[in-house]
PDB file of N, CA and C in Angstrom:
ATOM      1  N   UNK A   1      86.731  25.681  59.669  1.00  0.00           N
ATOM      2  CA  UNK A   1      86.528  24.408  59.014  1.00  0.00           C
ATOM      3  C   UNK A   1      86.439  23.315  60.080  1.00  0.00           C
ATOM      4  N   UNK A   2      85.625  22.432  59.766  1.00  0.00           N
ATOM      5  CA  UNK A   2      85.226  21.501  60.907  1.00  0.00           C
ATOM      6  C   UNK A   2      85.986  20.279  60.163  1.00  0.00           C
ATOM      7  N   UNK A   3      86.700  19.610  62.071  1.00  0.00           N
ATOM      8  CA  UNK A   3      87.818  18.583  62.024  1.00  0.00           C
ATOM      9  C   UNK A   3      87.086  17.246  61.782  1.00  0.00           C
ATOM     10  N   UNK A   4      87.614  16.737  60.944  1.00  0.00           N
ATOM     11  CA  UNK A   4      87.062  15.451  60.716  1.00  0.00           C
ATOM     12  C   UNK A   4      86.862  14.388  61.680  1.00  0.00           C
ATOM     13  N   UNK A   5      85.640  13.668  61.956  1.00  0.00           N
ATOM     14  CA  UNK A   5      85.677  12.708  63.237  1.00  0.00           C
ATOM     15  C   UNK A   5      86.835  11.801  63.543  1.00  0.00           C
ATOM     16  N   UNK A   6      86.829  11.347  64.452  1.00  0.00           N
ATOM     17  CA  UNK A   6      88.390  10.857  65.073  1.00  0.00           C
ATOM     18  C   UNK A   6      88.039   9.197  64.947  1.00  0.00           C
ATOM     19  N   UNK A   7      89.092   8.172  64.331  1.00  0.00           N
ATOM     20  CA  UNK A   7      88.729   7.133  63.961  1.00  0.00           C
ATOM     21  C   UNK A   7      87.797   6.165  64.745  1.00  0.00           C
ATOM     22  N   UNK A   8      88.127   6.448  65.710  1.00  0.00           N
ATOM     23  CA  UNK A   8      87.113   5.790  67.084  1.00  0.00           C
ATOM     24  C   UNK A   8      85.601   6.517  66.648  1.00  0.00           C
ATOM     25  N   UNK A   9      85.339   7.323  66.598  1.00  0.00           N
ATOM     26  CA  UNK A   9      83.820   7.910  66.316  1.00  0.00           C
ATOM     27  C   UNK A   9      83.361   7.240  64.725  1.00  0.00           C
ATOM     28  N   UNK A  10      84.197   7.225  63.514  1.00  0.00           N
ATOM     29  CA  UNK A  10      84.223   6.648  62.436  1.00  0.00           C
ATOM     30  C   UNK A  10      84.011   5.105  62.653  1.00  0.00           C
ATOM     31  N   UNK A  11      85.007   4.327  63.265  1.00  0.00           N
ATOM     32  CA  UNK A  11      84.295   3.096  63.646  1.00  0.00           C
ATOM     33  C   UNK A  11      82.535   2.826  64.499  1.00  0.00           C
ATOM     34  N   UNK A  12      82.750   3.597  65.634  1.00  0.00           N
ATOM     35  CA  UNK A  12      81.292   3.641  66.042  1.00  0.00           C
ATOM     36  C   UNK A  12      80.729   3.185  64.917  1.00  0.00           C
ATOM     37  N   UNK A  13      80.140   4.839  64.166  1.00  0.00           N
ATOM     38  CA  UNK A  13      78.936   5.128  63.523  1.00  0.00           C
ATOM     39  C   UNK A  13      79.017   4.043  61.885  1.00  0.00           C
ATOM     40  N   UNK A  14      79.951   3.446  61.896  1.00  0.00           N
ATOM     41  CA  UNK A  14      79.837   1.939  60.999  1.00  0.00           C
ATOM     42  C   UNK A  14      79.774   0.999  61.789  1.00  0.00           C
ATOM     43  N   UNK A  15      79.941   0.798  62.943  1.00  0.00           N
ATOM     44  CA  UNK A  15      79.453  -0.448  63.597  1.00  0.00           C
ATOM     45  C   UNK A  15      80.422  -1.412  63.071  1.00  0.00           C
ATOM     46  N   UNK A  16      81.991  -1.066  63.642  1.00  0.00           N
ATOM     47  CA  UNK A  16      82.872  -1.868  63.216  1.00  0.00           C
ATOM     48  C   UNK A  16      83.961  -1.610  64.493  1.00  0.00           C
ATOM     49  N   UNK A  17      84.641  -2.734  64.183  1.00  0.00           N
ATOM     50  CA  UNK A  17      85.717  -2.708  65.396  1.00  0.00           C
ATOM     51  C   UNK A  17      86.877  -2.025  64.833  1.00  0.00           C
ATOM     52  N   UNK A  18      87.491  -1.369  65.503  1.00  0.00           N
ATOM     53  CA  UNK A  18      88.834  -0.560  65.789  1.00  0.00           C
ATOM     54  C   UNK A  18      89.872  -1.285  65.552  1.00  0.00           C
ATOM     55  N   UNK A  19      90.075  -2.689  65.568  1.00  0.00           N
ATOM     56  CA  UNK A  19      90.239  -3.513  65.191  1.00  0.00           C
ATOM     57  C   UNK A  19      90.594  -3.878  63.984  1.00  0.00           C
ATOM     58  N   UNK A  20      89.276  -3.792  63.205  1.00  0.00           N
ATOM     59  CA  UNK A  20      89.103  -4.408  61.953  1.00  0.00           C
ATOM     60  C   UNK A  20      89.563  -3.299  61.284  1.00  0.00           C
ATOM     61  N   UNK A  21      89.806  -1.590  61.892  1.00  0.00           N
ATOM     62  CA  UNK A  21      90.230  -0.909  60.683  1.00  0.00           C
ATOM     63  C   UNK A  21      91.964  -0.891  60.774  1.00  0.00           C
ATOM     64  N   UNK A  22      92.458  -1.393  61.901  1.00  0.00           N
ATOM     65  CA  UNK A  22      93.578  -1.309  61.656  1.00  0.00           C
ATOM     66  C   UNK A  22      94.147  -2.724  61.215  1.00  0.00           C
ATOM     67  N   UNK A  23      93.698  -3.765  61.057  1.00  0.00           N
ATOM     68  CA  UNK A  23      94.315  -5.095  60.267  1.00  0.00           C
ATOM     69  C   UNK A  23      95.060  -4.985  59.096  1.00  0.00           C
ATOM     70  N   UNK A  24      95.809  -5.312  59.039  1.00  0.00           N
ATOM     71  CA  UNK A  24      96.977  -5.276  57.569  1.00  0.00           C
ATOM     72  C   UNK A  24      96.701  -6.921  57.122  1.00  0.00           C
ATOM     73  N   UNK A  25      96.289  -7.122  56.189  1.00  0.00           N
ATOM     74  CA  UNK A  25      95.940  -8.987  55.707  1.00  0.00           C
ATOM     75  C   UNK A  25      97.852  -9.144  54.914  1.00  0.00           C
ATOM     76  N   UNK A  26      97.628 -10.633  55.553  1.00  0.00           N
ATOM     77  CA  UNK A  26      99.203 -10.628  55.615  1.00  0.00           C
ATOM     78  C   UNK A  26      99.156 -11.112  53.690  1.00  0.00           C
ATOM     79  N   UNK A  27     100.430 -10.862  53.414  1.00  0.00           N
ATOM     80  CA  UNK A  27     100.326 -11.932  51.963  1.00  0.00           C
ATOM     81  C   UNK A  27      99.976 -13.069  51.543  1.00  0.00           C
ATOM     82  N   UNK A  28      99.811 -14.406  50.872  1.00  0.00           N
ATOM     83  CA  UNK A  28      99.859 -15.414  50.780  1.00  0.00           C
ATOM     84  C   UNK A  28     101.259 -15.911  50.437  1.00  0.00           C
ATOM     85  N   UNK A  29     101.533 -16.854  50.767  1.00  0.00           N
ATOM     86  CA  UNK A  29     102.836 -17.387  51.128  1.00  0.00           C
ATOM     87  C   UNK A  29     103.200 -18.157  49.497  1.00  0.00           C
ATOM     88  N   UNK A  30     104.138 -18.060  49.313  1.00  0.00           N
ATOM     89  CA  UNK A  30     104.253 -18.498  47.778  1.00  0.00           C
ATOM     90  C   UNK A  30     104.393 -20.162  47.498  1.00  0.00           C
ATOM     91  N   UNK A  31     104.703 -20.586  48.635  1.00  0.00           N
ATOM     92  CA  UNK A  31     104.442 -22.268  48.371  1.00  0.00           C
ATOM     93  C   UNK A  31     102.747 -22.803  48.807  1.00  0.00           C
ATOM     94  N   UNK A  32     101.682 -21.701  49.284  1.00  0.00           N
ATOM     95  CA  UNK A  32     100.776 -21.738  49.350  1.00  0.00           C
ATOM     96  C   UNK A  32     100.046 -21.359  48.070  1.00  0.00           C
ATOM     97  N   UNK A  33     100.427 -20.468  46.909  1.00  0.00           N
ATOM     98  CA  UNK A  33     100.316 -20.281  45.977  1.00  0.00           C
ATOM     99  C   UNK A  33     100.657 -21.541  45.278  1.00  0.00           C
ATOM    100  N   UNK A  34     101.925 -22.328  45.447  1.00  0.00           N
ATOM    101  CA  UNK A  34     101.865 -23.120  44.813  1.00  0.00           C
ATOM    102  C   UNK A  34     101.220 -24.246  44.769  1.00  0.00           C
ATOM    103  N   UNK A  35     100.832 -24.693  46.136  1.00  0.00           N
ATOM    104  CA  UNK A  35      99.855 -25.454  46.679  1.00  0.00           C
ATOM    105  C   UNK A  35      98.426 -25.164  46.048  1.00  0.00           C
ATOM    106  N   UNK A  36      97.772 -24.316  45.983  1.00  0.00           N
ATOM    107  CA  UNK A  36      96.816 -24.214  44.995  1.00  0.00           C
ATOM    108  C   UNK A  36      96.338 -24.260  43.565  1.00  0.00           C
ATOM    109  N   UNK A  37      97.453 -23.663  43.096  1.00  0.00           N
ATOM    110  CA  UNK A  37      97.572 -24.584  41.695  1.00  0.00           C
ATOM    111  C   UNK A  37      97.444 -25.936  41.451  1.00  0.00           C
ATOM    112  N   UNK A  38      97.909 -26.619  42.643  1.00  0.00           N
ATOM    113  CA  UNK A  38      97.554 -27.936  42.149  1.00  0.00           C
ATOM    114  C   UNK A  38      96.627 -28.498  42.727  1.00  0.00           C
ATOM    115  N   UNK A  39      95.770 -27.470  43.693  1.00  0.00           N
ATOM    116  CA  UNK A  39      94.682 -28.163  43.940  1.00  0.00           C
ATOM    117  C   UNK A  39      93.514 -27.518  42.833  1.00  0.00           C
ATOM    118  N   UNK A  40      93.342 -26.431  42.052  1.00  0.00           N
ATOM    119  CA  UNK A  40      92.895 -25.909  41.380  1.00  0.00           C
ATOM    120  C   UNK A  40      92.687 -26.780  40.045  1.00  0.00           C
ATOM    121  N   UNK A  41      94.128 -27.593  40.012  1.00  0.00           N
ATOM    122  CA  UNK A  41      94.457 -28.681  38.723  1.00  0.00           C
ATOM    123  C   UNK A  41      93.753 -29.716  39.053  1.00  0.00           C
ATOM    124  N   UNK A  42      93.834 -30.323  40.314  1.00  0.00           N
ATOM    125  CA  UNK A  42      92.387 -31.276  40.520  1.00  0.00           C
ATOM    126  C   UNK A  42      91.095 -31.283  40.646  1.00  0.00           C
ATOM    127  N   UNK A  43      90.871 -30.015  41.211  1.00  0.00           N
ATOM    128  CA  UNK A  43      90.015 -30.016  41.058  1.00  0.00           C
ATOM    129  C   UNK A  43      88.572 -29.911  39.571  1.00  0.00           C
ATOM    130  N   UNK A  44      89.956 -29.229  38.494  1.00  0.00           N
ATOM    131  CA  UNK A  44      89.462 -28.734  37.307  1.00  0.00           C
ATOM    132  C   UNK A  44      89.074 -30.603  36.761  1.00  0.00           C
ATOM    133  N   UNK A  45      89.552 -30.943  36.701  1.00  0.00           N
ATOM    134  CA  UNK A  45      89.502 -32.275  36.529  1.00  0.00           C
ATOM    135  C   UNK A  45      88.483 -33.280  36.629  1.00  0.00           C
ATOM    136  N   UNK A  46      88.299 -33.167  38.382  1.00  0.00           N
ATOM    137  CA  UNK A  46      87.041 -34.141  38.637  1.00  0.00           C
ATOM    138  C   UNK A  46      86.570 -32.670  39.865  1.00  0.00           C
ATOM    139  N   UNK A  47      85.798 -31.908  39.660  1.00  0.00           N
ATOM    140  CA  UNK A  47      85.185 -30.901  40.253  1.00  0.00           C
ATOM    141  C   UNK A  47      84.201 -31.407  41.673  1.00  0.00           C
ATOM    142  N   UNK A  48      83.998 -33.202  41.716  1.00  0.00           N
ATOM    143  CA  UNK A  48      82.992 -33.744  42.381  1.00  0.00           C
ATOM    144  C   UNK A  48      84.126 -33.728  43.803  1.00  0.00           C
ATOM    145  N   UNK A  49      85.627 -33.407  43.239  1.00  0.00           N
ATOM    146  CA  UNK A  49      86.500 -33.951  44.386  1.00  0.00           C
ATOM    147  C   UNK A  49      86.292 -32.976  45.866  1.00  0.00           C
ATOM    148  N   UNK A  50      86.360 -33.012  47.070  1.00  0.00           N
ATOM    149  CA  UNK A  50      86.657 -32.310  48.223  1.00  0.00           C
ATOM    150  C   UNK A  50      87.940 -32.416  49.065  1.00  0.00           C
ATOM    151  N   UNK A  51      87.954 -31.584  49.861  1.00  0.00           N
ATOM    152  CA  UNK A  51      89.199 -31.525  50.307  1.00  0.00           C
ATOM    153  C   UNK A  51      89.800 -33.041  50.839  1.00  0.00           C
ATOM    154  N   UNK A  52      88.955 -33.642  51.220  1.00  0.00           N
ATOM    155  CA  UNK A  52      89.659 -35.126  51.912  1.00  0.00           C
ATOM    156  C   UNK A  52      90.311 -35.909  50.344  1.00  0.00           C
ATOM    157  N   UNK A  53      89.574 -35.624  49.560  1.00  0.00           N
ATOM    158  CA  UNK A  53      89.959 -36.797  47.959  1.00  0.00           C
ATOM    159  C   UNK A  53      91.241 -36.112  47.530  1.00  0.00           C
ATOM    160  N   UNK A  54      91.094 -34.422  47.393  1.00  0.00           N
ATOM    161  CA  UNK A  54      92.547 -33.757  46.915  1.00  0.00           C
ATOM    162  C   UNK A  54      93.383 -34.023  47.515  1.00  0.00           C
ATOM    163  N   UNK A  55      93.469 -33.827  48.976  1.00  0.00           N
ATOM    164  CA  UNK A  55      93.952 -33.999  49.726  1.00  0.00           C
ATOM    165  C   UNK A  55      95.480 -35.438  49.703  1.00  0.00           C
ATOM    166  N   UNK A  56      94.181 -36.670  49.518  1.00  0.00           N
ATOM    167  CA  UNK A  56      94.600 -37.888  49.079  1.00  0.00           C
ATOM    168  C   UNK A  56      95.994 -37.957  48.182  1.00  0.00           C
ATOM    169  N   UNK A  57      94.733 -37.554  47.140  1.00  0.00           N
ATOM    170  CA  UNK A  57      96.297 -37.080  46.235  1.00  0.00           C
ATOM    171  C   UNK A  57      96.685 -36.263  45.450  1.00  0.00           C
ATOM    172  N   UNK A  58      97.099 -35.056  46.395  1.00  0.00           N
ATOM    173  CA  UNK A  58      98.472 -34.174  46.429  1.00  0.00           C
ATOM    174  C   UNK A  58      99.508 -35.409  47.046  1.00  0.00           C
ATOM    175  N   UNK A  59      99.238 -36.346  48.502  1.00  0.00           N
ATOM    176  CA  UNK A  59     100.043 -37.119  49.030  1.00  0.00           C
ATOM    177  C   UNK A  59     100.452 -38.229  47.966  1.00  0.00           C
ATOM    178  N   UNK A  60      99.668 -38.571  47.376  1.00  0.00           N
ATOM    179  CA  UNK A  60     100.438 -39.337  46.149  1.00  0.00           C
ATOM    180  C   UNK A  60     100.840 -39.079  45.374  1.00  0.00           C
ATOM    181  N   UNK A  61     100.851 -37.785  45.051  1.00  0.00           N
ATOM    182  CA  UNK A  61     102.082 -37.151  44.205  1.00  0.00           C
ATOM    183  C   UNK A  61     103.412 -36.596  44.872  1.00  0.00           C
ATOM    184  N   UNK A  62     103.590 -36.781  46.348  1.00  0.00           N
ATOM    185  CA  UNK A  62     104.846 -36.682  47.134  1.00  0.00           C
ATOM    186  C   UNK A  62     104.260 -35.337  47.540  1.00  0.00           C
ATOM    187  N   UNK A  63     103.019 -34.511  47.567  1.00  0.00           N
ATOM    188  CA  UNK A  63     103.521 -33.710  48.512  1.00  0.00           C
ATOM    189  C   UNK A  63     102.704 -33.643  49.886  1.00  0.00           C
ATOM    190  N   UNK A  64     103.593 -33.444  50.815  1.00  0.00           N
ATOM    191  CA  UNK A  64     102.928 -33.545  51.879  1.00  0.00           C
ATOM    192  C   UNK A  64     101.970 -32.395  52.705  1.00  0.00           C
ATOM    193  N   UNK A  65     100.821 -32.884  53.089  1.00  0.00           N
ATOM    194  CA  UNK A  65     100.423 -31.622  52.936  1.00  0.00           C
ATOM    195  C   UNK A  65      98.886 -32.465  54.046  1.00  0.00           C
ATOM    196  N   UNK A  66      98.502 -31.431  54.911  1.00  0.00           N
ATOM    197  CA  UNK A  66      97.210 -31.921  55.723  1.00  0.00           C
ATOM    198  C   UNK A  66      95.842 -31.484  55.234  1.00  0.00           C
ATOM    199  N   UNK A  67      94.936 -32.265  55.450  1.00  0.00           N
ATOM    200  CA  UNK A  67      93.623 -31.898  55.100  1.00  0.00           C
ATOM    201  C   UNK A  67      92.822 -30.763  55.225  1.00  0.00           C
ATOM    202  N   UNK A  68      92.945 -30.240  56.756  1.00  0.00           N
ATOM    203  CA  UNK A  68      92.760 -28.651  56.839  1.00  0.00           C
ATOM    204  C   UNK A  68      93.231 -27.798  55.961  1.00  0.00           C
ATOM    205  N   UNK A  69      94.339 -28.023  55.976  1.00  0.00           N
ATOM    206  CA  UNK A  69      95.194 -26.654  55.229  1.00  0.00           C
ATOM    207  C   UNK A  69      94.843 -26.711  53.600  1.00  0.00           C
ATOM    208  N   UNK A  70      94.373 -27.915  52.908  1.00  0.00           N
ATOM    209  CA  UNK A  70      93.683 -28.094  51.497  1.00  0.00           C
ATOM    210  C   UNK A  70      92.087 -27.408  52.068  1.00  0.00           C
ATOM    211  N   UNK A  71      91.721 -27.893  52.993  1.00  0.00           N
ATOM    212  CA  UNK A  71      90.299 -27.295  53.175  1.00  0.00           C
ATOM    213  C   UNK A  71      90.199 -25.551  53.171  1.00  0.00           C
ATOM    214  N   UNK A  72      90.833 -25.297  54.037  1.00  0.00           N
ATOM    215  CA  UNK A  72      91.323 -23.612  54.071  1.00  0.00           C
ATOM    216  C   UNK A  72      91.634 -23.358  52.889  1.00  0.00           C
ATOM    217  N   UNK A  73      92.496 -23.482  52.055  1.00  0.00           N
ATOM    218  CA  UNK A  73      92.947 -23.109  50.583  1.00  0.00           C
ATOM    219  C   UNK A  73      91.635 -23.076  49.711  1.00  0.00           C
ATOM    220  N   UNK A  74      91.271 -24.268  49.449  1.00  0.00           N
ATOM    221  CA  UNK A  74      89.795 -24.354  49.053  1.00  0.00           C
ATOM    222  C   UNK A  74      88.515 -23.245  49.183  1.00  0.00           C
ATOM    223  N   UNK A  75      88.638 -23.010  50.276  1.00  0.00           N
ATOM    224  CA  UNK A  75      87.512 -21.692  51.125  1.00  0.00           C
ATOM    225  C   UNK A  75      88.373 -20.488  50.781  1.00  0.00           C
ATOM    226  N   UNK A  76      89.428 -20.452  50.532  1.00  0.00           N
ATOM    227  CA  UNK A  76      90.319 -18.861  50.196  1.00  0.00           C
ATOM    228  C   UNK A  76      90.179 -18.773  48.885  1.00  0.00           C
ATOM    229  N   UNK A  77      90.061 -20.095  48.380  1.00  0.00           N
ATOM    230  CA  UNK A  77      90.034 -19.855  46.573  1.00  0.00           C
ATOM    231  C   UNK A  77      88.400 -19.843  46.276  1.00  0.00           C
ATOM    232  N   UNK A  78      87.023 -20.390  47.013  1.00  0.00           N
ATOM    233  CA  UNK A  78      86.104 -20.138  46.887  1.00  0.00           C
ATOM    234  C   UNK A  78      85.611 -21.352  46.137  1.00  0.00           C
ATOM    235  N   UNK A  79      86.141 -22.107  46.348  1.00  0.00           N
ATOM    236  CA  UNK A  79      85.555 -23.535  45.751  1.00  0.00           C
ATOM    237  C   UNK A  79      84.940 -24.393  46.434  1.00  0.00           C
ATOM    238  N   UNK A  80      84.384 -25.125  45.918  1.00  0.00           N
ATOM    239  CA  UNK A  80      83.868 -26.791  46.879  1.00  0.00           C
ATOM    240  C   UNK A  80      83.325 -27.639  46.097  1.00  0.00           C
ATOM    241  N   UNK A  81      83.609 -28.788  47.123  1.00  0.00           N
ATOM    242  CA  UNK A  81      82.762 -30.195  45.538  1.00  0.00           C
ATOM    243  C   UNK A  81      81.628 -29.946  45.191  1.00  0.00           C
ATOM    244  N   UNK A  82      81.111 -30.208  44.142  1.00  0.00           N
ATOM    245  CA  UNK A  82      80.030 -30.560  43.165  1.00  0.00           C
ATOM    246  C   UNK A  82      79.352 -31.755  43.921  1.00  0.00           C
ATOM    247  N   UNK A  83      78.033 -31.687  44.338  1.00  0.00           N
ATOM    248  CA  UNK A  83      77.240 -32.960  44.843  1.00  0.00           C
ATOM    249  C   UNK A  83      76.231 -32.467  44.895  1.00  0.00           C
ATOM    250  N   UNK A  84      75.168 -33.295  45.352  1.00  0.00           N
ATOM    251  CA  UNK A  84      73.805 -33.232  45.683  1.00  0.00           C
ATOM    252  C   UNK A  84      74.006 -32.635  46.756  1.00  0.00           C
ATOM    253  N   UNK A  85      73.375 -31.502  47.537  1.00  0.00           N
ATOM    254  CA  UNK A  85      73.115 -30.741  48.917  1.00  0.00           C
ATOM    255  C   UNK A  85      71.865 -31.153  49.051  1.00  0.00           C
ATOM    256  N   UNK A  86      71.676 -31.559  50.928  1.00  0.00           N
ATOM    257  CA  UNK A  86      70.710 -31.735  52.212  1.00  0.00           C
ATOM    258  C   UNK A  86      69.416 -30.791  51.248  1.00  0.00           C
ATOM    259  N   UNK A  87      68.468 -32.020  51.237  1.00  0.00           N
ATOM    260  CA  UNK A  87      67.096 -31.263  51.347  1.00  0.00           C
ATOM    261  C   UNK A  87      66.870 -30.950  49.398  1.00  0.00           C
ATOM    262  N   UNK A  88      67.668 -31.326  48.421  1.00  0.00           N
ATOM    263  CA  UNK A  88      67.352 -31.060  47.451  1.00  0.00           C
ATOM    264  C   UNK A  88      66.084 -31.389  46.472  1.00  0.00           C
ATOM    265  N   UNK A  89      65.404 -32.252  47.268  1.00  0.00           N
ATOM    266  CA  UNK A  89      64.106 -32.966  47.326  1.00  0.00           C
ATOM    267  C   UNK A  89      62.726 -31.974  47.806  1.00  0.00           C
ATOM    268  N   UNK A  90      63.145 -30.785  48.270  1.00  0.00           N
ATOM    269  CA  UNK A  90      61.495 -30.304  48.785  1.00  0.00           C
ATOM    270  C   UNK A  90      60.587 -30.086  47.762  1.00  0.00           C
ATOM    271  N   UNK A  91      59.681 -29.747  48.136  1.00  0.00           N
ATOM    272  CA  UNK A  91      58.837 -29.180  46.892  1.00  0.00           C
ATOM    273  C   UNK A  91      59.125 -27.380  46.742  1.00  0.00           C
ATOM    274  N   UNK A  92      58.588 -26.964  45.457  1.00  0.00           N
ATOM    275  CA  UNK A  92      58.516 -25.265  45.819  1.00  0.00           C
ATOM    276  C   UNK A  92      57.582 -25.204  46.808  1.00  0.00           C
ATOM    277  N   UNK A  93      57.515 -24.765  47.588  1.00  0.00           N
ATOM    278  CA  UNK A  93      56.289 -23.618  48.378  1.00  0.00           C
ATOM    279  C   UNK A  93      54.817 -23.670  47.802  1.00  0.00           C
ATOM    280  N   UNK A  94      55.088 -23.045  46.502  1.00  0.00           N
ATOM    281  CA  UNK A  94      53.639 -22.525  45.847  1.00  0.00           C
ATOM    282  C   UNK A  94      53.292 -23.772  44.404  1.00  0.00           C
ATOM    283  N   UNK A  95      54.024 -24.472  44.655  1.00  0.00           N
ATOM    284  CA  UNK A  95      53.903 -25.733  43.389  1.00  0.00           C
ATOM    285  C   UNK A  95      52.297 -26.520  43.762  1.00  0.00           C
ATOM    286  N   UNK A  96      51.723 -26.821  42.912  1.00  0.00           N
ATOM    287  CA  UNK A  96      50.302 -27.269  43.219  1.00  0.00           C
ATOM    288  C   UNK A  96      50.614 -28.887  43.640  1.00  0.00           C
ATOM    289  N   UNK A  97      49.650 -29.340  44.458  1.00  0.00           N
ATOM    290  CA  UNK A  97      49.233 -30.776  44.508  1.00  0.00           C
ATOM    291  C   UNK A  97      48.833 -31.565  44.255  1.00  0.00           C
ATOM    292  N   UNK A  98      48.696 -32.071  43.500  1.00  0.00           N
ATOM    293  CA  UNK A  98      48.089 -33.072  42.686  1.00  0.00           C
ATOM    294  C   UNK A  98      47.300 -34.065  43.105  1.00  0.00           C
ATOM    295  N   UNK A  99      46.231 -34.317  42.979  1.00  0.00           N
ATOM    296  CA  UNK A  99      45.702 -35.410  44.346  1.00  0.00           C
ATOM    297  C   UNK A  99      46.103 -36.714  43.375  1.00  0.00           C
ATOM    298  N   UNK A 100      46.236 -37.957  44.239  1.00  0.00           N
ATOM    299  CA  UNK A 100      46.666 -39.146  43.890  1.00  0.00           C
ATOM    300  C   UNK A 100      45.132 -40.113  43.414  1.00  0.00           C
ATOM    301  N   UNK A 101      44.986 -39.594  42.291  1.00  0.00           N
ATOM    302  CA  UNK A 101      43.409 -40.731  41.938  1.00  0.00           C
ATOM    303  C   UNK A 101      43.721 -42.357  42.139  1.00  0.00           C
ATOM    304  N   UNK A 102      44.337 -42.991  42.532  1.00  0.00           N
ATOM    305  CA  UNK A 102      43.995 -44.632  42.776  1.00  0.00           C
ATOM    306  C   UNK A 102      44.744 -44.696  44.385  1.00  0.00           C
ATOM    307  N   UNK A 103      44.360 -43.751  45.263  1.00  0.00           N
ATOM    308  CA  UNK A 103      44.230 -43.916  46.567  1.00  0.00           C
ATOM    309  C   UNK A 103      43.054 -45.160  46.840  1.00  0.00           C
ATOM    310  N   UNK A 104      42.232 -44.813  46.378  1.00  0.00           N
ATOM    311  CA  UNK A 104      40.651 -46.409  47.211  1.00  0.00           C
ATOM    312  C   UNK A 104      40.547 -47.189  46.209  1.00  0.00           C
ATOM    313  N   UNK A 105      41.555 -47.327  45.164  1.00  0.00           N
ATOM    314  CA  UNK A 105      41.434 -48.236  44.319  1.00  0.00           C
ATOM    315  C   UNK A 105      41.598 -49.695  44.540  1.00  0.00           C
ATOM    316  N   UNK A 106      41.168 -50.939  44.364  1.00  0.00           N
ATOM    317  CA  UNK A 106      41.800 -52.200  44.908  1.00  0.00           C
ATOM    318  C   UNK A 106      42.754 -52.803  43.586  1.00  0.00           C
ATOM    319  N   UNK A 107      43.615 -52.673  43.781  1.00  0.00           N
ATOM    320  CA  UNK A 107      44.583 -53.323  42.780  1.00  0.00           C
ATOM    321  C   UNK A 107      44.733 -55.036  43.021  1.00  0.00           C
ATOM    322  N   UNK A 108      43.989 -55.643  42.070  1.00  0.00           N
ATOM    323  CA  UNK A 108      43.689 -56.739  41.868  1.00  0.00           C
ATOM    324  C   UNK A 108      43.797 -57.787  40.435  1.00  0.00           C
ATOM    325  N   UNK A 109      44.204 -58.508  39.850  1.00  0.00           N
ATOM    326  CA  UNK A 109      43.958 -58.988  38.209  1.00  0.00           C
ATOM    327  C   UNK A 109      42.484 -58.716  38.200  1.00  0.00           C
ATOM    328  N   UNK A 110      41.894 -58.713  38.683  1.00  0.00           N
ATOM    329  CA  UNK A 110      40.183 -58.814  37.819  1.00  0.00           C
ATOM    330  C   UNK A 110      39.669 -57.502  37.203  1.00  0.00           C
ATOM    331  N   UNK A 111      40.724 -56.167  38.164  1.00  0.00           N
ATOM    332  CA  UNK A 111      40.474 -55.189  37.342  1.00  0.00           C
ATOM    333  C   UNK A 111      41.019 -54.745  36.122  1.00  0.00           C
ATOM    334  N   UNK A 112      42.363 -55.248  35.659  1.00  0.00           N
ATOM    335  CA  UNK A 112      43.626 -55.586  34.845  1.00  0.00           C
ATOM    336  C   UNK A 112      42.647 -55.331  33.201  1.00  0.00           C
ATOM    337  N   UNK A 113      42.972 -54.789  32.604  1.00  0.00           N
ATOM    338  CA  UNK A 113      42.429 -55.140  30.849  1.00  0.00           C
ATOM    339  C   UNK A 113      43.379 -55.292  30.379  1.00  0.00           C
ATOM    340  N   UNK A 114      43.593 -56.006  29.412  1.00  0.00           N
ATOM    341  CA  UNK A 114      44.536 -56.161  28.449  1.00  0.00           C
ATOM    342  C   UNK A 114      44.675 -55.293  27.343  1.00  0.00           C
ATOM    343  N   UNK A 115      45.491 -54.962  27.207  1.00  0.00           N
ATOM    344  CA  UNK A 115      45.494 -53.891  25.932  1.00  0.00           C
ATOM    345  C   UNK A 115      45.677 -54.353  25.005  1.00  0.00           C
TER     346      UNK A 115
END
């Protein structure tokens, strides 16, 4: 019976570090748990908020707490504000063009009709 490859050959041939198969992911810390709940609670709220606004206020509700570490929580829970994103303005690709008919037009009252 043939011996099964040796974890080093198993990492190779996935193209992974030796490393990454021995990592143990630590727990989440339970006042970090609790810390998210209440950013989870603000966010449910006004969804437009980001980490600098939650941030704000968790501190006005007494707890103290830094902007990173709401930002990190945020990215562990898989959230982020609601806004307009860079570039939401392009056109599709394959959307047609429309040509602009009063390009050589002279816009003047004398051409004006009254309706």
């Amino acid at each position: 019976m043939a011996k099964p490859p040796s974890i080093r050959r198993q990492c190779e041939i996935l193209a992974t570090n030796r490393s990454s198969y021995y990592y143990k992911s630590k727990p989440i810390k339970p006042e970090d748990l609790k810390l998210m709940r209440k950013i989870d609670e603000l966010y449910t709220e006004q969804p437009s908020r980001g980490s600098r606004s939650i941030a704000r206020q968790l501190r006005r509700k007494g707890i103290k707490v830094n902007r990173k570490r709401v930002q990190r929580l945020m990215r562990l829970m898989g959230i982020e504000a609601v806004y307009p994103k860079p570039k939401t303005s392009r056109p599709y690709p394959g959307h047609k063009i429309y040509p602009y008919l009063l390009r050589n037009l002279a816009v003047d009252p004398k051409n004006w009709t009254m309706c």
